[in-house]
PDB file of N, CA and C in Angstrom:
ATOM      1  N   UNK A   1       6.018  33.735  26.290  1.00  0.00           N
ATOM      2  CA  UNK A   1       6.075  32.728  25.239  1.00  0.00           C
ATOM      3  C   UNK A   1       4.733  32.706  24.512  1.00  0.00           C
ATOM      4  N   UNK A   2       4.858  33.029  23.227  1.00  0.00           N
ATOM      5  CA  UNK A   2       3.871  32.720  22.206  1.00  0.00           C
ATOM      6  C   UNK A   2       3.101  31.137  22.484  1.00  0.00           C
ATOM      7  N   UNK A   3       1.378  30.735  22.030  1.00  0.00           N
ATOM      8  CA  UNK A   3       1.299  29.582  21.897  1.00  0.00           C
ATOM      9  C   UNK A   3       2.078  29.311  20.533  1.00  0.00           C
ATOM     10  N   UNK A   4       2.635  27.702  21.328  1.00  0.00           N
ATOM     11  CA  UNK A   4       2.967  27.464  19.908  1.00  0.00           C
ATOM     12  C   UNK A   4       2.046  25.948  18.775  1.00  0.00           C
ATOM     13  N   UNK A   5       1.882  26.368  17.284  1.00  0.00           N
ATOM     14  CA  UNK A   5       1.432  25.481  16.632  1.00  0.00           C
ATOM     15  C   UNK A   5       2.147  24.184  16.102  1.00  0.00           C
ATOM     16  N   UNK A   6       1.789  23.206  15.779  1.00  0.00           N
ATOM     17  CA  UNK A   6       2.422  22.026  14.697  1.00  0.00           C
ATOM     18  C   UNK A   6       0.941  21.534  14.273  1.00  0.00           C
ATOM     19  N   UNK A   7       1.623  20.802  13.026  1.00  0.00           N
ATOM     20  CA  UNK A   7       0.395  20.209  12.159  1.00  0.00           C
ATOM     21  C   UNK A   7       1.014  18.847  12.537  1.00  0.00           C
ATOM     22  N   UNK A   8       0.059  17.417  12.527  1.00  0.00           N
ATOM     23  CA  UNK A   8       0.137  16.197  12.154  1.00  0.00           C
ATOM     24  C   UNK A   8      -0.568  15.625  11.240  1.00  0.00           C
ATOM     25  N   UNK A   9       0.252  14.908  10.600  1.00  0.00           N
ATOM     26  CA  UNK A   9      -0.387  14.288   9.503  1.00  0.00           C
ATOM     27  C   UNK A   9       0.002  12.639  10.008  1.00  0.00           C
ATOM     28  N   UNK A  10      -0.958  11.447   9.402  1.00  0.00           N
ATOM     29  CA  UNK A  10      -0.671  10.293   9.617  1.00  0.00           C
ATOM     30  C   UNK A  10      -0.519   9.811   8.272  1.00  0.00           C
ATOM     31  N   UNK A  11       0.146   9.190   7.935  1.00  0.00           N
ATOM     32  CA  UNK A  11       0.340   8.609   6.853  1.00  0.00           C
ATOM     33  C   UNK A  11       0.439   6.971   6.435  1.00  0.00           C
ATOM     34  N   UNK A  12       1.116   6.766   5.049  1.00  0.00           N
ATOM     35  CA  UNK A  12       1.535   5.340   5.185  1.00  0.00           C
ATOM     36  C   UNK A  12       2.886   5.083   4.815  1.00  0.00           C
ATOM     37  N   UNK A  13       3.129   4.104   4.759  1.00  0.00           N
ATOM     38  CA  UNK A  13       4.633   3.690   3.987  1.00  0.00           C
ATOM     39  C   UNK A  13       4.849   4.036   3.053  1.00  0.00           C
ATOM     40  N   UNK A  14       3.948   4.073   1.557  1.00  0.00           N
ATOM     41  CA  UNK A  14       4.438   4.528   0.702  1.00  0.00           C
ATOM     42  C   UNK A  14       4.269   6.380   0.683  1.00  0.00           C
ATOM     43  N   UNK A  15       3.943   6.652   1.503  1.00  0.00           N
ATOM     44  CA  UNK A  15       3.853   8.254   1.168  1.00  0.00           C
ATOM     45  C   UNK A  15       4.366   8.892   2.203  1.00  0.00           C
ATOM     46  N   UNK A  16       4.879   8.261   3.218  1.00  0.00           N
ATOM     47  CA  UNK A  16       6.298   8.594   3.795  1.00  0.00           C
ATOM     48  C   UNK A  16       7.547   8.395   3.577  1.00  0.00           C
ATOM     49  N   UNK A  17       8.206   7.698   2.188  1.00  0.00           N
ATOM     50  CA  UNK A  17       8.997   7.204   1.531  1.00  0.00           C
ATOM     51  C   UNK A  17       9.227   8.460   0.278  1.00  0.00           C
ATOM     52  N   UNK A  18       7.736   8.638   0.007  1.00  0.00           N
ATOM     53  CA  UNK A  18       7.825   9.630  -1.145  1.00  0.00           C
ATOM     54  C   UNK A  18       8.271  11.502  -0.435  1.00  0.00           C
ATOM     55  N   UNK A  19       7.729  11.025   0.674  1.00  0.00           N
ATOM     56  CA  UNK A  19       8.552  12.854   1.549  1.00  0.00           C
ATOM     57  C   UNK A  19      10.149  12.499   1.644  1.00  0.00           C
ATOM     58  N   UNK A  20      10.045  11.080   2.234  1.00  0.00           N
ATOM     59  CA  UNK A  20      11.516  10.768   2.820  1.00  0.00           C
ATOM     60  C   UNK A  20      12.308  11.328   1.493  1.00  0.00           C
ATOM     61  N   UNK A  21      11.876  11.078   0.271  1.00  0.00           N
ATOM     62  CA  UNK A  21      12.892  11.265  -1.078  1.00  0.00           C
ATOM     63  C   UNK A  21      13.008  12.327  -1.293  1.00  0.00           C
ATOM     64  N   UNK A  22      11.764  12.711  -1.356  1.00  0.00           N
ATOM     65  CA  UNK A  22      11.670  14.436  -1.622  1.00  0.00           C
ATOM     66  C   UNK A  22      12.099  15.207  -0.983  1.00  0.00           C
ATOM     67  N   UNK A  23      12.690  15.014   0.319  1.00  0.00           N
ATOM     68  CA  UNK A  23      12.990  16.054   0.964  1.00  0.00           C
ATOM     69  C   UNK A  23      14.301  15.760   1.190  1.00  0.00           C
ATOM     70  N   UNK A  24      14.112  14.572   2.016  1.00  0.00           N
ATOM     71  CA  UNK A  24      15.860  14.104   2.403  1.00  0.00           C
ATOM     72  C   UNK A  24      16.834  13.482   1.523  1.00  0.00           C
ATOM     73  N   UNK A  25      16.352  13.107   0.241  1.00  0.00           N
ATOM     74  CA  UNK A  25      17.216  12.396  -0.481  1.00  0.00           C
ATOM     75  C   UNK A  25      16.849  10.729   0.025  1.00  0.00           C
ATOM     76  N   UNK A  26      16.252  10.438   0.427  1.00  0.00           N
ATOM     77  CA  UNK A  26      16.543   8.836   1.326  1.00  0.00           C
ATOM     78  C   UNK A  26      15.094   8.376   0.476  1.00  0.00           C
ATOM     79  N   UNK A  27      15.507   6.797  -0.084  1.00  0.00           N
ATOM     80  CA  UNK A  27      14.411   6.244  -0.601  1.00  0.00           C
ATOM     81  C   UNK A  27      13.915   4.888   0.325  1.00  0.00           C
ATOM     82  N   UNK A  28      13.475   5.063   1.480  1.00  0.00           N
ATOM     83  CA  UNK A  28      13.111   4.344   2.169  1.00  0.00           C
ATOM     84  C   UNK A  28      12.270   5.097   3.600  1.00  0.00           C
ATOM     85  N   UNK A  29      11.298   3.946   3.894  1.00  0.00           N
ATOM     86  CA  UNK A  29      10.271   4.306   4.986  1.00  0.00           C
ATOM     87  C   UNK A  29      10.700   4.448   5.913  1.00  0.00           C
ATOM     88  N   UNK A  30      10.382   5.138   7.087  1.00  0.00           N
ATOM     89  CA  UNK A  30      10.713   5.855   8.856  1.00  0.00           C
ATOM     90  C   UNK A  30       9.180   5.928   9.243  1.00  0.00           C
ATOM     91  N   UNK A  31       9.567   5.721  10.649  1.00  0.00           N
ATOM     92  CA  UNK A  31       8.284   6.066  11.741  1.00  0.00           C
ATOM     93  C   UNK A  31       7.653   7.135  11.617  1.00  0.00           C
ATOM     94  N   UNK A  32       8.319   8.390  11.290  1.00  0.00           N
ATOM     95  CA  UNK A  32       8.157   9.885  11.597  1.00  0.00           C
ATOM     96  C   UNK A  32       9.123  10.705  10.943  1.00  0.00           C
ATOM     97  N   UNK A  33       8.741  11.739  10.657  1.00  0.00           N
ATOM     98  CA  UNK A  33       9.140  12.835   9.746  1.00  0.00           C
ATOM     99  C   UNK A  33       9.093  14.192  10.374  1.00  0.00           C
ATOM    100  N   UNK A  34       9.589  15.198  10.698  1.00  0.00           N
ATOM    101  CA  UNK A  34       9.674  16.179  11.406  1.00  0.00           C
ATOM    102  C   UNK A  34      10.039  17.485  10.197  1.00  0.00           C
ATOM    103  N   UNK A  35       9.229  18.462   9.971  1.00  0.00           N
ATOM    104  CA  UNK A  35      10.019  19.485   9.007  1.00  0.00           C
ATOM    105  C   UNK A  35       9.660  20.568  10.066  1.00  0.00           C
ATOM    106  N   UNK A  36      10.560  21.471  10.434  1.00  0.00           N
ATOM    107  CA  UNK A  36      10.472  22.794  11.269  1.00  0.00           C
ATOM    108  C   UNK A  36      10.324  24.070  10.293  1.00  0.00           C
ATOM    109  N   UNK A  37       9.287  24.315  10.919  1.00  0.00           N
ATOM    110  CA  UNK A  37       8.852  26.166   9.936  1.00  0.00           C
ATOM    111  C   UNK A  37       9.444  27.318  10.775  1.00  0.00           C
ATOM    112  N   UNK A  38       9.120  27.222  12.345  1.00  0.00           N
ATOM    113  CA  UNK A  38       9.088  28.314  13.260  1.00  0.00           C
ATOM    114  C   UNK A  38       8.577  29.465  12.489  1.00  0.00           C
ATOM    115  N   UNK A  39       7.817  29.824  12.108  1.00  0.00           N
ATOM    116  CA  UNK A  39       7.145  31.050  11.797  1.00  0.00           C
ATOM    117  C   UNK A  39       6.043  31.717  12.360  1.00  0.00           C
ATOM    118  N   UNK A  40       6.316  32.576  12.722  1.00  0.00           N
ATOM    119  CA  UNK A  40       5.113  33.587  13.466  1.00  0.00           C
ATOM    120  C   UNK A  40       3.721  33.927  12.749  1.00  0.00           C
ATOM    121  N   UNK A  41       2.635  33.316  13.159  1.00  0.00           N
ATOM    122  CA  UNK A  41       1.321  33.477  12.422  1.00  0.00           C
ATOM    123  C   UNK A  41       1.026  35.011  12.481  1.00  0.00           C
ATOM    124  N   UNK A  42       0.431  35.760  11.927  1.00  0.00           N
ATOM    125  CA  UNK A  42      -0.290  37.066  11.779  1.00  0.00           C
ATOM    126  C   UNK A  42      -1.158  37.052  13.166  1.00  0.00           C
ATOM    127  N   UNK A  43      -1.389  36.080  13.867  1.00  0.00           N
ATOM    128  CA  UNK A  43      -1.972  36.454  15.269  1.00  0.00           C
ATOM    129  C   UNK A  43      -1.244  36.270  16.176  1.00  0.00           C
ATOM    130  N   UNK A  44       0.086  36.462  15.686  1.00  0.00           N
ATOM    131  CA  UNK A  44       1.002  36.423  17.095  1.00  0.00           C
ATOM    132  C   UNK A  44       1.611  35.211  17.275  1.00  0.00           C
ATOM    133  N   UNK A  45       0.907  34.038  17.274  1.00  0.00           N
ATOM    134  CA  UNK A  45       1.694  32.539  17.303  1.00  0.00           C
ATOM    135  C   UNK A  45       2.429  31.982  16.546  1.00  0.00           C
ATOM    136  N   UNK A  46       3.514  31.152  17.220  1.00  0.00           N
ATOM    137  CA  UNK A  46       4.105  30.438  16.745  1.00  0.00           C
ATOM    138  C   UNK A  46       3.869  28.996  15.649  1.00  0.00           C
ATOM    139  N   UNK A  47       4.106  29.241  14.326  1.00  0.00           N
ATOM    140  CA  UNK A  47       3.866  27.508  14.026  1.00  0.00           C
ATOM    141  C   UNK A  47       5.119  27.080  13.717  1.00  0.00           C
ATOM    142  N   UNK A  48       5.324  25.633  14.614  1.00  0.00           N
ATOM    143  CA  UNK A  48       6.417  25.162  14.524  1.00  0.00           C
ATOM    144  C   UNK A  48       7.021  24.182  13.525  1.00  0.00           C
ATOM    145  N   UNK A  49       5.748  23.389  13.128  1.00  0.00           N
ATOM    146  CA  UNK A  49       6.432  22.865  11.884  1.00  0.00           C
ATOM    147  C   UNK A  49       5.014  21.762  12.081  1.00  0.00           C
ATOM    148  N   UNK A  50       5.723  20.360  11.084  1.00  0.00           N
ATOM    149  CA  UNK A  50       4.801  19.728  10.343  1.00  0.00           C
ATOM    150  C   UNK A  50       5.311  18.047  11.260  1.00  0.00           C
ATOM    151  N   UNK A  51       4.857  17.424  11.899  1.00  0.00           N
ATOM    152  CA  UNK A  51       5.325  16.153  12.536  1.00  0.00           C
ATOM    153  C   UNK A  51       4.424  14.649  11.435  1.00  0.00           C
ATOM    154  N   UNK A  52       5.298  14.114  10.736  1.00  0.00           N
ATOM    155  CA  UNK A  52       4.416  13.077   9.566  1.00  0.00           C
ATOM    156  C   UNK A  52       4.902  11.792  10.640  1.00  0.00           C
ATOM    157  N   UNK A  53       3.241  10.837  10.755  1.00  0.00           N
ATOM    158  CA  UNK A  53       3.460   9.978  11.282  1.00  0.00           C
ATOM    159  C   UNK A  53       3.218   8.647  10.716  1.00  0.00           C
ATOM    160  N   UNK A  54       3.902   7.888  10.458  1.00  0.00           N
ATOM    161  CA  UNK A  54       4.141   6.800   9.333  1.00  0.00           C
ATOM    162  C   UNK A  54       2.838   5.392  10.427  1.00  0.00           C
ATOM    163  N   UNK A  55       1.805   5.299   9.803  1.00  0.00           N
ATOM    164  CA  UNK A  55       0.737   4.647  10.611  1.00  0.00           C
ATOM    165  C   UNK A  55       1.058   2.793  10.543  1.00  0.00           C
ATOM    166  N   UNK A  56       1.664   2.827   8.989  1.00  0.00           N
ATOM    167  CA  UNK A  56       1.904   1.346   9.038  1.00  0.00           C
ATOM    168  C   UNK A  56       3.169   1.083  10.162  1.00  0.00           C
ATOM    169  N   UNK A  57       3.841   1.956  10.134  1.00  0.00           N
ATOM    170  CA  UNK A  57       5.067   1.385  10.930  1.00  0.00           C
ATOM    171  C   UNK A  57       4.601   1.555  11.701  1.00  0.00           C
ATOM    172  N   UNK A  58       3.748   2.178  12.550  1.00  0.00           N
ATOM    173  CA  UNK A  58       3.066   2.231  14.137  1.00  0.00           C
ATOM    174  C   UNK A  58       3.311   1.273  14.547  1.00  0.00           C
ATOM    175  N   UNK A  59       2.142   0.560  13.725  1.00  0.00           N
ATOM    176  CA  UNK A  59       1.820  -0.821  13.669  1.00  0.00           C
ATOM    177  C   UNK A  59       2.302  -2.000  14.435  1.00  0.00           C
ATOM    178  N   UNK A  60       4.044  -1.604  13.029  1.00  0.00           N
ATOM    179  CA  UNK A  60       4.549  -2.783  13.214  1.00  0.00           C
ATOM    180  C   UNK A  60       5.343  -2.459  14.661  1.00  0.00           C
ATOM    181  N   UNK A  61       5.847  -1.553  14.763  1.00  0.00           N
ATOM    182  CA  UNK A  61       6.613  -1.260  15.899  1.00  0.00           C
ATOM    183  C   UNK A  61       5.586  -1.174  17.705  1.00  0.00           C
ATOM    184  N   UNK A  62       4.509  -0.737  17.306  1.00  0.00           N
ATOM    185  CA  UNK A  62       3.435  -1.047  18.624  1.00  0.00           C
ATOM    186  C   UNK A  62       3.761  -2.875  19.091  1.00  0.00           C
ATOM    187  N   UNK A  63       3.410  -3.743  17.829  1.00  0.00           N
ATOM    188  CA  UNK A  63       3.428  -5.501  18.054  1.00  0.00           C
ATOM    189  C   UNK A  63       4.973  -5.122  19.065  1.00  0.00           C
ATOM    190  N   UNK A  64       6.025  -4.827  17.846  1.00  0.00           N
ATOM    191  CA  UNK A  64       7.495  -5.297  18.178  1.00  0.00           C
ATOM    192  C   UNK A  64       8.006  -4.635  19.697  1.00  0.00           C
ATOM    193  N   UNK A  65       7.190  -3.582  20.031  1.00  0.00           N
ATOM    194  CA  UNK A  65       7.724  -3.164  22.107  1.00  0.00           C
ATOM    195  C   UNK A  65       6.495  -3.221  22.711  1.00  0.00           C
ATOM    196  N   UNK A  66       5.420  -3.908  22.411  1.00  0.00           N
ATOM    197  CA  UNK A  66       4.487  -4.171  23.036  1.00  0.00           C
ATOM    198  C   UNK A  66       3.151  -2.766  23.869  1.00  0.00           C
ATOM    199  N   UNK A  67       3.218  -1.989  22.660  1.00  0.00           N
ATOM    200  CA  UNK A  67       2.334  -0.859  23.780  1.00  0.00           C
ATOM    201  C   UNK A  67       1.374  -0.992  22.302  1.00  0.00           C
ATOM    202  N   UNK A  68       0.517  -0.624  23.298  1.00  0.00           N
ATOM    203  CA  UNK A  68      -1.125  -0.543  21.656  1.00  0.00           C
ATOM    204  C   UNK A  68      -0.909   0.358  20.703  1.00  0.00           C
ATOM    205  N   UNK A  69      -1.441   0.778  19.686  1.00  0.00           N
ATOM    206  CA  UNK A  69      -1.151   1.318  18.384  1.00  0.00           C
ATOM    207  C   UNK A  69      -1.201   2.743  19.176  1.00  0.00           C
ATOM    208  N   UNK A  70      -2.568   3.230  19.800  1.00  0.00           N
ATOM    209  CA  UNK A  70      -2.649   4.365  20.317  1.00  0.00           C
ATOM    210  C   UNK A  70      -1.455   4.897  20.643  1.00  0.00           C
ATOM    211  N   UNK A  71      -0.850   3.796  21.941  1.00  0.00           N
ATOM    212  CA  UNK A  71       0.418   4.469  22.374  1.00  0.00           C
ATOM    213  C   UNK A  71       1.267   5.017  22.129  1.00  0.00           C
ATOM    214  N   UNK A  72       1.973   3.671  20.403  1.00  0.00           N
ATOM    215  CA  UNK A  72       3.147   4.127  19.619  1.00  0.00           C
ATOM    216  C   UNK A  72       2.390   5.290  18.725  1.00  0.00           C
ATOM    217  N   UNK A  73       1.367   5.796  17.918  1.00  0.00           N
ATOM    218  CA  UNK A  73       0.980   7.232  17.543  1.00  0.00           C
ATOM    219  C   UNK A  73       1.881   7.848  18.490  1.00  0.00           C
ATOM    220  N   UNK A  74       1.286   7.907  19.611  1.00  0.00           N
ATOM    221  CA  UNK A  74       1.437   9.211  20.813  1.00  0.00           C
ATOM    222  C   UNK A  74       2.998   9.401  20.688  1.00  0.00           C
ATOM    223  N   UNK A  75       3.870   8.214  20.882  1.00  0.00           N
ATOM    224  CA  UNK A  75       4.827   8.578  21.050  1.00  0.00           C
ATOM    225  C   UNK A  75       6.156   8.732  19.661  1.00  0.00           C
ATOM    226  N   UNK A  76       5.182   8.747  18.547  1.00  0.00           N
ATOM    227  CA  UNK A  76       5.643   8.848  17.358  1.00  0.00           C
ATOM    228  C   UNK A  76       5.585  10.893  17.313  1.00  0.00           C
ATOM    229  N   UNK A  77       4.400  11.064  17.235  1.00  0.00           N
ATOM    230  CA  UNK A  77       4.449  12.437  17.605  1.00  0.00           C
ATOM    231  C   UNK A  77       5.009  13.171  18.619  1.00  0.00           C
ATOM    232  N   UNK A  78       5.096  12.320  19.545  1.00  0.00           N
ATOM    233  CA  UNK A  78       6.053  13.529  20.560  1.00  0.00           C
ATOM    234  C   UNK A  78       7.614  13.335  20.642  1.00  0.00           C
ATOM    235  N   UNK A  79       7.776  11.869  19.665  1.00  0.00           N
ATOM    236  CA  UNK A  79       9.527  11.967  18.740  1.00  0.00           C
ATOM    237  C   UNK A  79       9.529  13.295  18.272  1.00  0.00           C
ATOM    238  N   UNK A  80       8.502  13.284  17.137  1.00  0.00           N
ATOM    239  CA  UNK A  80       8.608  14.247  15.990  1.00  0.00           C
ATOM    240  C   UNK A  80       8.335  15.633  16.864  1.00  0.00           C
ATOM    241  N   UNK A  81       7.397  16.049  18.011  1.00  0.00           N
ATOM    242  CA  UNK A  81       7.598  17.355  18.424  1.00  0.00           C
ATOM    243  C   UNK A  81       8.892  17.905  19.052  1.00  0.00           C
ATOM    244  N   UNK A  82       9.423  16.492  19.707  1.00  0.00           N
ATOM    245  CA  UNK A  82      10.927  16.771  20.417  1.00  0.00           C
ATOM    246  C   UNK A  82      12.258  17.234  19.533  1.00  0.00           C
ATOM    247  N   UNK A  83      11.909  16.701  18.079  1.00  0.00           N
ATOM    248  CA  UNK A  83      12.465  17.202  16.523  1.00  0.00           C
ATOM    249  C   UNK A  83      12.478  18.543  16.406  1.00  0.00           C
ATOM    250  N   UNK A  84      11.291  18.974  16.462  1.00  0.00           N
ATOM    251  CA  UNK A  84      10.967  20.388  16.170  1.00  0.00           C
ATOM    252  C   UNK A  84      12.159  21.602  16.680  1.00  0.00           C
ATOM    253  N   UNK A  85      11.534  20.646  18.216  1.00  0.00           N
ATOM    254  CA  UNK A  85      12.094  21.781  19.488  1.00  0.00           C
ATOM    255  C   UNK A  85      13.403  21.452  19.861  1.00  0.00           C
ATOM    256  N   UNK A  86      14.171  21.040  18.690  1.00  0.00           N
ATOM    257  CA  UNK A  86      15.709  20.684  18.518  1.00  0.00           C
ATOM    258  C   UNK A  86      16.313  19.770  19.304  1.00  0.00           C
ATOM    259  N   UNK A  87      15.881  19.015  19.857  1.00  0.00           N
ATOM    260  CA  UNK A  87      16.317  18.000  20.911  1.00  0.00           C
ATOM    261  C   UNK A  87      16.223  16.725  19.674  1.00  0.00           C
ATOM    262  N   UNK A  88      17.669  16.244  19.498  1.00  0.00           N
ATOM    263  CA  UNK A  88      17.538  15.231  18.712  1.00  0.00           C
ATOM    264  C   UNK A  88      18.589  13.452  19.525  1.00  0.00           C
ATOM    265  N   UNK A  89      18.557  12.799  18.020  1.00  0.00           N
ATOM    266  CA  UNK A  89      18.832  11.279  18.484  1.00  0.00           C
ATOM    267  C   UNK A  89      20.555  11.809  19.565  1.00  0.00           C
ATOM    268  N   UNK A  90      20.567  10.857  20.467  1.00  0.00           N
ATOM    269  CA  UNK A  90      21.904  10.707  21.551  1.00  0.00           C
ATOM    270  C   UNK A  90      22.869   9.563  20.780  1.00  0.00           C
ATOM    271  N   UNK A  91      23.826   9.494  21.302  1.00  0.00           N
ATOM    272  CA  UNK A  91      24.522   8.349  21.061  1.00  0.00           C
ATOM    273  C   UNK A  91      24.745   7.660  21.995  1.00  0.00           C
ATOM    274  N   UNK A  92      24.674   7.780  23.376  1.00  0.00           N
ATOM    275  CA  UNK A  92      24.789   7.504  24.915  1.00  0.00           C
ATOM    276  C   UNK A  92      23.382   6.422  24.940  1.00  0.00           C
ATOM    277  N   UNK A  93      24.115   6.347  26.717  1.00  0.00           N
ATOM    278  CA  UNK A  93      22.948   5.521  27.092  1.00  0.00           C
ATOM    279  C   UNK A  93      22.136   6.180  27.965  1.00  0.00           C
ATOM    280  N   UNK A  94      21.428   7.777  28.051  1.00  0.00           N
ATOM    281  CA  UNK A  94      20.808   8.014  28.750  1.00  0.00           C
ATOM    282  C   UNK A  94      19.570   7.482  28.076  1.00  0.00           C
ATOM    283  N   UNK A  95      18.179   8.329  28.916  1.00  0.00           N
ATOM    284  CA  UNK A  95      16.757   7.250  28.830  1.00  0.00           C
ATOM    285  C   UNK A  95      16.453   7.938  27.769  1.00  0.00           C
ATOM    286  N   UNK A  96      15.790   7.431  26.544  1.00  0.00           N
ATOM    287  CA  UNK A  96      15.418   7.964  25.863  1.00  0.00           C
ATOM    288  C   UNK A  96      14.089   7.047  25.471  1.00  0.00           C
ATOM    289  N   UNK A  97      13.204   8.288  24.572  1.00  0.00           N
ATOM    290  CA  UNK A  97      11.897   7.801  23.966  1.00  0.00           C
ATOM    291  C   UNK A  97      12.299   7.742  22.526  1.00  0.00           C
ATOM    292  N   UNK A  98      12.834   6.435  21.654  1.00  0.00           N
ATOM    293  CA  UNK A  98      12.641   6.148  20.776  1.00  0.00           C
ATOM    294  C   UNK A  98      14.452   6.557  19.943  1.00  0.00           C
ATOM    295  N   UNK A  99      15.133   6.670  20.934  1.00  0.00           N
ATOM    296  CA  UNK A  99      16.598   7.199  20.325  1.00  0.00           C
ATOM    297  C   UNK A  99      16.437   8.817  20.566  1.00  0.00           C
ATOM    298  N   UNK A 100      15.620   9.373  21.139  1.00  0.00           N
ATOM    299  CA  UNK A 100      15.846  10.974  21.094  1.00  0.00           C
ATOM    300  C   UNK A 100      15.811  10.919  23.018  1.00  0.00           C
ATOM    301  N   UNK A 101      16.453  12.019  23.154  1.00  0.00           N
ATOM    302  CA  UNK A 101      17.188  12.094  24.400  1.00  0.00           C
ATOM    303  C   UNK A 101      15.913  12.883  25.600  1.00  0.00           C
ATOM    304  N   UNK A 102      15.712  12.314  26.648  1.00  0.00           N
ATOM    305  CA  UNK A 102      14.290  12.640  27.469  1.00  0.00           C
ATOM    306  C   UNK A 102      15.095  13.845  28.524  1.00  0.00           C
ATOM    307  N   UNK A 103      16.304  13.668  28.971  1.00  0.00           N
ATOM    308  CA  UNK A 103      16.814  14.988  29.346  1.00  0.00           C
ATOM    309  C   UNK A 103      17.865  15.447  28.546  1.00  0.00           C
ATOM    310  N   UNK A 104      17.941  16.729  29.059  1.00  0.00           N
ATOM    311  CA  UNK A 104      19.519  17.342  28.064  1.00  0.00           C
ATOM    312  C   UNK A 104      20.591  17.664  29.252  1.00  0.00           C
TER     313      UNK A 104
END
């Protein structure tokens, strides 16, 4: 297995609204944004894509389940890496981090 890359970016509400449109059609703010490249760098590695992390909603969502801002970052990005690596939202009730599924 190649290492593999992703970029993060942190953002805000309004300029995660303006990807949300631009890309998805959707004119409204999200936690996180996930775009997948998988492309092989010229040194052999993998880059997997781009994980956008919406900082105001951190925020609000750190207050609203109670873990510090740090935390919800952390686990805003490892939504968005679990995106990447195709593991997406369940409809079940297994355990999940944030609506995306922690086993398959």
């Amino acid at each position: 297995m190649s290492n593999l890359i992703i970029s993060v970016t942190l953002t805000s509400d309004s300029q995660i609204t303006k990807l949300n449109k631009k890309y998805l059609n959707r004119d409204f703010t999200t936690d996180v944004l996930s775009f997948k490249i998988d492309e092989e760098t010229p040194e052999g590695e993998t880059f997997l894509g781009d994980v956008v992390v919406n900082t105001d909603q951190a925020k609000r969502q750190a207050k609203e389940y109670g873990n510090s801002y740090e935390q919800e970052v952390a686990e805003l990005v490892e939504h968005g890496v679990l995106h990447l690596l195709d593991v997406h939202h369940d409809d079940d009730n297994e355990k999940t981090i944030h609506g995306i599924k922690l086993d398959k």
